[in-house]
N, C-alpha and C. Protein backbone atom coordinates (compact mmCIF):
# COMPACT_ATOMS: atom_id res chain seq x y z
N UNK A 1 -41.41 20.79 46.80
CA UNK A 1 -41.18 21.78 45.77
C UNK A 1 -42.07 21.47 44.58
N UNK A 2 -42.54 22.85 44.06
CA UNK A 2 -43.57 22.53 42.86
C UNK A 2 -43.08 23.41 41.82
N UNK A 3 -43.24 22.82 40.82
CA UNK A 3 -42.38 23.88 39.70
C UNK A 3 -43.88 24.13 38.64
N UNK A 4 -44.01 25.38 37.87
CA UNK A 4 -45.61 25.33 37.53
C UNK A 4 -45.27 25.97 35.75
N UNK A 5 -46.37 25.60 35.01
CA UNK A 5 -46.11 26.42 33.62
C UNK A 5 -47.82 26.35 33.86
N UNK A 6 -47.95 27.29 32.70
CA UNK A 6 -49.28 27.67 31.60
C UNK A 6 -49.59 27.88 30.53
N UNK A 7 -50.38 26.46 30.13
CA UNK A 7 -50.79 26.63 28.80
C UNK A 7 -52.33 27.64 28.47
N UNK A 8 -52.28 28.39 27.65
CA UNK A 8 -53.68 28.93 26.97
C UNK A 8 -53.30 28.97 25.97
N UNK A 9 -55.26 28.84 25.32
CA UNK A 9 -55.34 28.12 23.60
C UNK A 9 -56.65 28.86 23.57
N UNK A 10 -56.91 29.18 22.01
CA UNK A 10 -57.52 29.54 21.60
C UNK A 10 -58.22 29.12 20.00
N UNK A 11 -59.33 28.25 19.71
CA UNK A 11 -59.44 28.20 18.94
C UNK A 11 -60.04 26.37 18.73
N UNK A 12 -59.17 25.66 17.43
CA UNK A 12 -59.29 24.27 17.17
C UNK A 12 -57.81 23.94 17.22
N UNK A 13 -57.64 22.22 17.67
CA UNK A 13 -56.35 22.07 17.25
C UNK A 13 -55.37 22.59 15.96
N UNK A 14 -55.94 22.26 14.71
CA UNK A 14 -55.33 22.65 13.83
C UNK A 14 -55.06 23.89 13.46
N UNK A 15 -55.91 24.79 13.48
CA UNK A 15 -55.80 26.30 13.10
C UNK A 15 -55.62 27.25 14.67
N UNK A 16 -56.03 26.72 15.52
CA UNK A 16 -55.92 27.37 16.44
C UNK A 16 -54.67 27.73 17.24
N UNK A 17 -54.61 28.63 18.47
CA UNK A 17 -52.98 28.83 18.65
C UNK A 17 -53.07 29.05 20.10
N UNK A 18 -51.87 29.18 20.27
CA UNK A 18 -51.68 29.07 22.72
C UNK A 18 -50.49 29.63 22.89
N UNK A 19 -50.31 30.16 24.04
CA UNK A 19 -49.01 30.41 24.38
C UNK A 19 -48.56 29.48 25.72
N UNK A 20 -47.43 29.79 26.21
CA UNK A 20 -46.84 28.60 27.16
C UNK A 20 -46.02 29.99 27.96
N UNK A 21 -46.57 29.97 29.48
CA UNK A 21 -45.77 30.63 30.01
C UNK A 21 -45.12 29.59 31.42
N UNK A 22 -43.99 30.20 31.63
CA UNK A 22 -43.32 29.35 33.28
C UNK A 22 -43.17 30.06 34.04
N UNK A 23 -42.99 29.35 35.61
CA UNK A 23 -43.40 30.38 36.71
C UNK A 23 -41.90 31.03 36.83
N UNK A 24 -40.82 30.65 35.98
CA UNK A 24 -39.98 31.43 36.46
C UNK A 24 -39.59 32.13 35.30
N UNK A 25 -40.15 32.46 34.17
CA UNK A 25 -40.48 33.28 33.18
C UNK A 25 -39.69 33.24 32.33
N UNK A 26 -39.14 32.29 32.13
CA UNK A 26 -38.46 31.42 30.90
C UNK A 26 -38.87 31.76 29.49
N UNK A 27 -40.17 31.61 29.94
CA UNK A 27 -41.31 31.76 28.71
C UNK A 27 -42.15 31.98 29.22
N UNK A 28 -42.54 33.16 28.25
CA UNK A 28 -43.83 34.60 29.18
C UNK A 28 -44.95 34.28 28.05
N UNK A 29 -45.43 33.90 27.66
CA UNK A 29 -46.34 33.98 26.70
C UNK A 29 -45.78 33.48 25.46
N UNK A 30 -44.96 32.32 25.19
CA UNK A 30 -44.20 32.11 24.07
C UNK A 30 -44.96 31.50 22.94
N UNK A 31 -45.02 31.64 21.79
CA UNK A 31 -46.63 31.22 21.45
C UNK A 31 -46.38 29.61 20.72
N UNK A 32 -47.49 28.86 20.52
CA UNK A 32 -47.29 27.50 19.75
C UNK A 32 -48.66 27.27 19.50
N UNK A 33 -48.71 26.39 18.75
CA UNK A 33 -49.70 25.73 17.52
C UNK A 33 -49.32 24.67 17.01
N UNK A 34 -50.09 24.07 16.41
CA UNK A 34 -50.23 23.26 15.27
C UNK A 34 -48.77 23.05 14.17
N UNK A 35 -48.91 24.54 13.67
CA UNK A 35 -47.59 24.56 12.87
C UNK A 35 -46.26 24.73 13.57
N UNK A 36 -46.28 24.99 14.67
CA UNK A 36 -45.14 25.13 15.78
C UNK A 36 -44.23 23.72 16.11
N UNK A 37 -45.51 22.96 16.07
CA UNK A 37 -45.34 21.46 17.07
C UNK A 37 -45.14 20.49 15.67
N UNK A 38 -45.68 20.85 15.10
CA UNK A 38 -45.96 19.61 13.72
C UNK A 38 -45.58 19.69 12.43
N UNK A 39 -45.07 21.36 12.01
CA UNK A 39 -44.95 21.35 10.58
C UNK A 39 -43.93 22.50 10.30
N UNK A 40 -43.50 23.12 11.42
CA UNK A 40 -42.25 24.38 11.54
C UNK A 40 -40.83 23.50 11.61
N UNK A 41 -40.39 22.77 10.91
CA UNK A 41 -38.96 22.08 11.19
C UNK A 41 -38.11 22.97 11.41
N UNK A 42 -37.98 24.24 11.39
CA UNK A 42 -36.57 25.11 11.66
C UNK A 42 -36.82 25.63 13.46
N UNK A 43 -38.39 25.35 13.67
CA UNK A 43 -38.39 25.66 15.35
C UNK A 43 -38.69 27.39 15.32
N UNK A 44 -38.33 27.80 14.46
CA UNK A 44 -38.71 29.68 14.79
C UNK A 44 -39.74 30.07 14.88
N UNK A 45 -41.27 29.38 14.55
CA UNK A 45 -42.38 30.04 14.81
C UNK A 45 -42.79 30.27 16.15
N UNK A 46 -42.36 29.11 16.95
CA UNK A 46 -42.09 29.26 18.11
C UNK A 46 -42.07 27.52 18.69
N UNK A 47 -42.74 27.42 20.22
CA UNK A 47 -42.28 26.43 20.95
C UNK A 47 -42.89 25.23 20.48
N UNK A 48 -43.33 24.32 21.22
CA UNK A 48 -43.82 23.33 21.43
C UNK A 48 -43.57 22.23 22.26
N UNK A 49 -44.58 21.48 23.10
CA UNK A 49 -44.10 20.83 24.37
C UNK A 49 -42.87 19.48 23.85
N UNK A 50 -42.73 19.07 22.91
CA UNK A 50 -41.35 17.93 22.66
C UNK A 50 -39.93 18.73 22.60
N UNK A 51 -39.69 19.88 21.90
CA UNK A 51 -39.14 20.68 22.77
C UNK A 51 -38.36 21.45 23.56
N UNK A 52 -39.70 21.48 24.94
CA UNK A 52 -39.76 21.63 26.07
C UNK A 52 -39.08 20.35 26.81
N UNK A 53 -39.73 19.74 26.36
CA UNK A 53 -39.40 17.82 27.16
C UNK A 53 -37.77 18.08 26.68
N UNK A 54 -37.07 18.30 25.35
CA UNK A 54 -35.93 17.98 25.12
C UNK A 54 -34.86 18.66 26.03
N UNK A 55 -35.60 20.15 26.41
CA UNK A 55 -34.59 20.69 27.00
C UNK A 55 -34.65 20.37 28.58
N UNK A 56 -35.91 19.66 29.41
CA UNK A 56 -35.91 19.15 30.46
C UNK A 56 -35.12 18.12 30.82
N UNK A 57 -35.26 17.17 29.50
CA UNK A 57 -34.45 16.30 29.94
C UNK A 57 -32.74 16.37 29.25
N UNK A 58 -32.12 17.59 28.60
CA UNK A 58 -30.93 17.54 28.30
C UNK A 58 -30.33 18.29 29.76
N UNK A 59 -31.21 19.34 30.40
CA UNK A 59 -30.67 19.94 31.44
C UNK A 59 -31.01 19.21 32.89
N UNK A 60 -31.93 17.93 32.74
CA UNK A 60 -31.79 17.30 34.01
C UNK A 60 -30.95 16.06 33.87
N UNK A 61 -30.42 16.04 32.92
CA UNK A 61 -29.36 14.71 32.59
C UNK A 61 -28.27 15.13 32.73
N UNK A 62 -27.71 16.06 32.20
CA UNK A 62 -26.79 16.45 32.58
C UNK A 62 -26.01 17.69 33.81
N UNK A 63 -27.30 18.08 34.77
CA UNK A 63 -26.79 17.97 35.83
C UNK A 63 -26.89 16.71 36.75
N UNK A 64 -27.36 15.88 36.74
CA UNK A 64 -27.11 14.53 37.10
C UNK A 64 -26.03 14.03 37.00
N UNK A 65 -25.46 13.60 35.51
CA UNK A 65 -23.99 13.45 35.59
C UNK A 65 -23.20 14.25 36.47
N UNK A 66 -23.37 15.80 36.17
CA UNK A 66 -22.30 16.16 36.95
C UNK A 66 -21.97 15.40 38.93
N UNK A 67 -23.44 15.27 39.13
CA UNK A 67 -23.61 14.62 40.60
C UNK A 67 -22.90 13.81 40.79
N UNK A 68 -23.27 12.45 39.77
CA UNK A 68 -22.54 11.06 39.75
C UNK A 68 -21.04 11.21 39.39
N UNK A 69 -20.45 11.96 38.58
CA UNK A 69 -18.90 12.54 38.57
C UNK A 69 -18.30 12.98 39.44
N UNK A 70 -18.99 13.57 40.37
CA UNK A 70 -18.89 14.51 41.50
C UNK A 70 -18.84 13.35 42.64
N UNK A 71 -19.45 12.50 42.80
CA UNK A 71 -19.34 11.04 43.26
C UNK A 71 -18.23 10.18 43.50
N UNK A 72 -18.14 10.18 42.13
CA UNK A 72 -17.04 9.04 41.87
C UNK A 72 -15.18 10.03 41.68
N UNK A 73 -15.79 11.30 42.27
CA UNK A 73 -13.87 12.03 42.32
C UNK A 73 -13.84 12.72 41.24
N UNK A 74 -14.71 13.09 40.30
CA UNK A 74 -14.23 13.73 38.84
C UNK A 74 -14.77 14.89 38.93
N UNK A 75 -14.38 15.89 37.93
CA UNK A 75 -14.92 17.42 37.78
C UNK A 75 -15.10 17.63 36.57
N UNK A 76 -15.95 17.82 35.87
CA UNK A 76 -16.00 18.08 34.35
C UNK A 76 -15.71 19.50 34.00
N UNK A 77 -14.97 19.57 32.99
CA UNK A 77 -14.34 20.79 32.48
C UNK A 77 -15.98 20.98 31.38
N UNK A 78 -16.10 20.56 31.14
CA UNK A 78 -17.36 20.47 29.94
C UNK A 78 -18.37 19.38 29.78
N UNK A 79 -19.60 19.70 29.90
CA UNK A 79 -20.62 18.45 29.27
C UNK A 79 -21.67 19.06 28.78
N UNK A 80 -21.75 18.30 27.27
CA UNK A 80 -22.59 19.59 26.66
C UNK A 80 -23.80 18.19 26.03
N UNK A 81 -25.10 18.58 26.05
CA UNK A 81 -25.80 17.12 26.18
C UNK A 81 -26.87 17.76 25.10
N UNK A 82 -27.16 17.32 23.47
CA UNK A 82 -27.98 17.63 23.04
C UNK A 82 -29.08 16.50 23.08
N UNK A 83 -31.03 16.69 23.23
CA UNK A 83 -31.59 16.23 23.31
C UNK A 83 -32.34 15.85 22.36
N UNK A 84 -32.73 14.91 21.81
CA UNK A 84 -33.50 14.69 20.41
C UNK A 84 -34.84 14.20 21.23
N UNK A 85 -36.02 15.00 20.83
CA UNK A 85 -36.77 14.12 20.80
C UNK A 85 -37.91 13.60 20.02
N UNK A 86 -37.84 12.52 19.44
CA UNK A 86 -38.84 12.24 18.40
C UNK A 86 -40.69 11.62 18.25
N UNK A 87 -41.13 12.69 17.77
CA UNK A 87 -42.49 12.88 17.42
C UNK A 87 -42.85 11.98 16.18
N UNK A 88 -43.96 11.09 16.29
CA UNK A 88 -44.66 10.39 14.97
C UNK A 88 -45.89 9.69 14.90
N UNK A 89 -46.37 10.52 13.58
CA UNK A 89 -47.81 10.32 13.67
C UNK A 89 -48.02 8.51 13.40
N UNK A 90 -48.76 7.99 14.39
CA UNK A 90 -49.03 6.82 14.39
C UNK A 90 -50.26 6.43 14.26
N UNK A 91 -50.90 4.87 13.87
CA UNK A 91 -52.40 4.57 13.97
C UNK A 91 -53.05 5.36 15.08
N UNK A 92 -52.73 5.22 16.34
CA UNK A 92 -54.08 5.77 17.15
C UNK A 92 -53.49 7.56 17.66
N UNK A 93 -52.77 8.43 16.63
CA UNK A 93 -52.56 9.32 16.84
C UNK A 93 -51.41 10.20 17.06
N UNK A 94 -51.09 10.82 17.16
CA UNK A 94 -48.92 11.40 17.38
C UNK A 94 -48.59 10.68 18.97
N UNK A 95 -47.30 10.44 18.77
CA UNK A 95 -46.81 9.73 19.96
C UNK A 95 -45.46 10.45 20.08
N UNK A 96 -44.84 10.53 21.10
CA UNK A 96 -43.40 10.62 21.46
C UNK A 96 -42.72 8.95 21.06
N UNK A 97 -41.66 8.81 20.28
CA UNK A 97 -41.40 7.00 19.60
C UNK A 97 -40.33 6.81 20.69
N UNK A 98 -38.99 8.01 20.62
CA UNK A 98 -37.95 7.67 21.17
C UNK A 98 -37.40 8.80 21.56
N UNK A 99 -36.07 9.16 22.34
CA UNK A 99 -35.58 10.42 22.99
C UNK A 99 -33.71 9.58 22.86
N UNK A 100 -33.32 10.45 22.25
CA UNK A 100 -31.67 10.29 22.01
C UNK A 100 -31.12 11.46 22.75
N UNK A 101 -29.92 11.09 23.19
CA UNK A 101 -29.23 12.45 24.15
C UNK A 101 -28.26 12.00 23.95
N UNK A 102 -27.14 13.04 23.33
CA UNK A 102 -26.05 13.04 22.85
C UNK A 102 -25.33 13.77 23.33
N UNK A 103 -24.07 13.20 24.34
CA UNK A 103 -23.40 13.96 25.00
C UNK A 103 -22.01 14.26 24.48
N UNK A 104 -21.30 15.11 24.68
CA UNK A 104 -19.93 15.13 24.39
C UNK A 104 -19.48 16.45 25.91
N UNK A 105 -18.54 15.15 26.17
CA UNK A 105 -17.93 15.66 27.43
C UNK A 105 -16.31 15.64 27.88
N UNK A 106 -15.52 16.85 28.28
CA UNK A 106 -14.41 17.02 28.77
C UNK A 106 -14.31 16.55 30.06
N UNK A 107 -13.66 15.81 30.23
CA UNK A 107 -13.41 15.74 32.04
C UNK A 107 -12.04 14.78 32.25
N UNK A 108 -11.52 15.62 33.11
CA UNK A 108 -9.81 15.42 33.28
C UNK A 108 -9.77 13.80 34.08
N UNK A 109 -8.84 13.26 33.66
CA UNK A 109 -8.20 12.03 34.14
C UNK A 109 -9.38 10.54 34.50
N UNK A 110 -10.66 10.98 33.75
CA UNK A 110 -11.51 9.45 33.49
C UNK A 110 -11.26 8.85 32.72
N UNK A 111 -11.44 7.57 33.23
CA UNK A 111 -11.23 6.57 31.73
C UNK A 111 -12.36 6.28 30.94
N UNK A 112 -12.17 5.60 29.68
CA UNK A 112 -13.70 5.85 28.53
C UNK A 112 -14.82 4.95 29.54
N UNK A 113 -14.48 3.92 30.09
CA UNK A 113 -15.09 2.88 31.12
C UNK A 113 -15.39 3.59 31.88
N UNK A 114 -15.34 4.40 32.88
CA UNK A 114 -15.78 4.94 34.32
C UNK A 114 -16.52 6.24 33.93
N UNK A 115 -16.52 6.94 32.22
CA UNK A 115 -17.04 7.77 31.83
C UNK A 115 -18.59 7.32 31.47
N UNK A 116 -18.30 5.85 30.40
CA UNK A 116 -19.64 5.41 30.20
C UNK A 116 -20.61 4.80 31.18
N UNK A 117 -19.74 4.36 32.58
CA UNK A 117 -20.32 4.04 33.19
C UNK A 117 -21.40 5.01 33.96
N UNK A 118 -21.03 6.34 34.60
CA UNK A 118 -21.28 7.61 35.05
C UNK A 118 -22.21 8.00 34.23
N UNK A 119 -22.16 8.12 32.83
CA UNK A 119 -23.17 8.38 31.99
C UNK A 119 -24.29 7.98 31.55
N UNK A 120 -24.12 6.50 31.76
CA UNK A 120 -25.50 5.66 31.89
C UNK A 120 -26.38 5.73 33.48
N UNK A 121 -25.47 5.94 34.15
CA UNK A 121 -26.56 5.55 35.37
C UNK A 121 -27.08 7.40 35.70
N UNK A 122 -26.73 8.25 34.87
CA UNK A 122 -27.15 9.36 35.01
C UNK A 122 -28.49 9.20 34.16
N UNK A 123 -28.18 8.81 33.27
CA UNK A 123 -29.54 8.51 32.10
C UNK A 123 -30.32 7.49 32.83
N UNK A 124 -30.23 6.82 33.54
CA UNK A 124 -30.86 5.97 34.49
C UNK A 124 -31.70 6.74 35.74
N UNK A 125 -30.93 7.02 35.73
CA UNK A 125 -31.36 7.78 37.62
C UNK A 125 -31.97 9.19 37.36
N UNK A 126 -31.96 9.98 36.20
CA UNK A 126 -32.38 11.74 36.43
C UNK A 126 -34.17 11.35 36.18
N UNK A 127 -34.45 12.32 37.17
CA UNK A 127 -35.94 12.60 37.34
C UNK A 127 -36.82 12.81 36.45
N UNK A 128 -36.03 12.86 34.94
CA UNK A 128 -37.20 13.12 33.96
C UNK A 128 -36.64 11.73 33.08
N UNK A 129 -35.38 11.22 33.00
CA UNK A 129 -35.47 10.08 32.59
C UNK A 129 -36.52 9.30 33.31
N UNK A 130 -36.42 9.12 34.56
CA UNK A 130 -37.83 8.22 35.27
C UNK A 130 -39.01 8.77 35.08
N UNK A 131 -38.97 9.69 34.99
CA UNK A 131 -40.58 10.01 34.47
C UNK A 131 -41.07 9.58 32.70
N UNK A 132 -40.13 9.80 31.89
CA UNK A 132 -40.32 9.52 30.81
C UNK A 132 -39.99 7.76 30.16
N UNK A 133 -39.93 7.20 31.24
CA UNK A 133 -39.25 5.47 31.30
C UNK A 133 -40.58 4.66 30.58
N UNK A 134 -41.24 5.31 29.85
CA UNK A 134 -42.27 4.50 28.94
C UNK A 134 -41.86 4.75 27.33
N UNK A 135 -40.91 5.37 27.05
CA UNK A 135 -40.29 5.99 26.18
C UNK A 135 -38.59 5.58 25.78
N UNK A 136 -38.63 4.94 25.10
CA UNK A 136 -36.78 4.17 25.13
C UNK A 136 -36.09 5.58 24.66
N UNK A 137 -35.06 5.34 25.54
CA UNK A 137 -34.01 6.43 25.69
C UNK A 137 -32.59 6.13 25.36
N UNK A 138 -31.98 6.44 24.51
CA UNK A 138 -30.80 6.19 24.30
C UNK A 138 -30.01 6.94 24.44
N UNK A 139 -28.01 6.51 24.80
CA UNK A 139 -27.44 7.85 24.71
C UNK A 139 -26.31 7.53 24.23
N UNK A 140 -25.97 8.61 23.49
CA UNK A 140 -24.36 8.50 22.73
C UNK A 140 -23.60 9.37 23.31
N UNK A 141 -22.80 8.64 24.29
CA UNK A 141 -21.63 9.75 25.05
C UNK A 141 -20.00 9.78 24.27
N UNK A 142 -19.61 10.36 24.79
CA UNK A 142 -18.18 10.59 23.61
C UNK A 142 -17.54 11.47 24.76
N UNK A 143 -16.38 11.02 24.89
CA UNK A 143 -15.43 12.44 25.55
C UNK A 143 -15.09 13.06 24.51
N UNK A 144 -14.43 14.27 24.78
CA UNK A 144 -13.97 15.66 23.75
C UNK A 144 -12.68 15.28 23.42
């Protein structure tokens, strides 16, 4: 299985601008830049790939958990997983520093132990946590 996006750009980094489309049309032409990625803190001008990354890895982490819950006998009534991920301009250029994922989750008859446990090895094991494993990842889980 291959999953595909497209970037086009036009222009210079700084002044110049691109849109980001996905093959399953998520985002058709969604546009980003410079001021999108680096200097829009409210996010409305439009996208930018950190993100993108945040919501890859809040929606592949937490269907993961559900797997490993699903595993170990549990059903979650709720898991709601926000993704931070942090951008900073450094000596040899902007870097991704760190990625926080903050979960808060309902699920009937776990204990806080068999919850945190489930929750770490989800943050362990999902496909974009391993892809992004050059990048320290932390997570703050909490039941509801």
């Amino acid at each position: 299985m291959k999953r595909t996006a497209k970037a086009q750009w036009q222009g210079d980094g700084t002044t110049g601008k691109g849109n980001l489309t996905t093959q399953s049309g998520a985002l058709n032409a969604q546009p980003y830049s410079f001021n999108t990625r680096f200097e829009s803190q409210d996010g409305k001008a439009g996208t930018n790939p950190e993100e993108l990354i945040a919501a890859a890895h809040a929606g592949c982490f937490t269907m993961a958990l559900s797997f490993v819950l699903a595993k170990e006998g549990f059903k979650a009534d709720s898991l709601i997983t926000d993704a931070e991920v942090e951008v900073q301009k450094l000596e040899a250029g902007f870097a991704i520093t760190q990625i926080q994922l903050n979960l808060t989750a309902t699920i009937p008859n776990i204990t806080e132990e068999k919850f945190l446990e489930c929750a770490q090895n989800a943050k362990n094991n999902c496909p974009v946590s391993k892809a992004l494993a050059q990048v320290p990842i932390s997570l703050n889980a909490k039941l509801a």
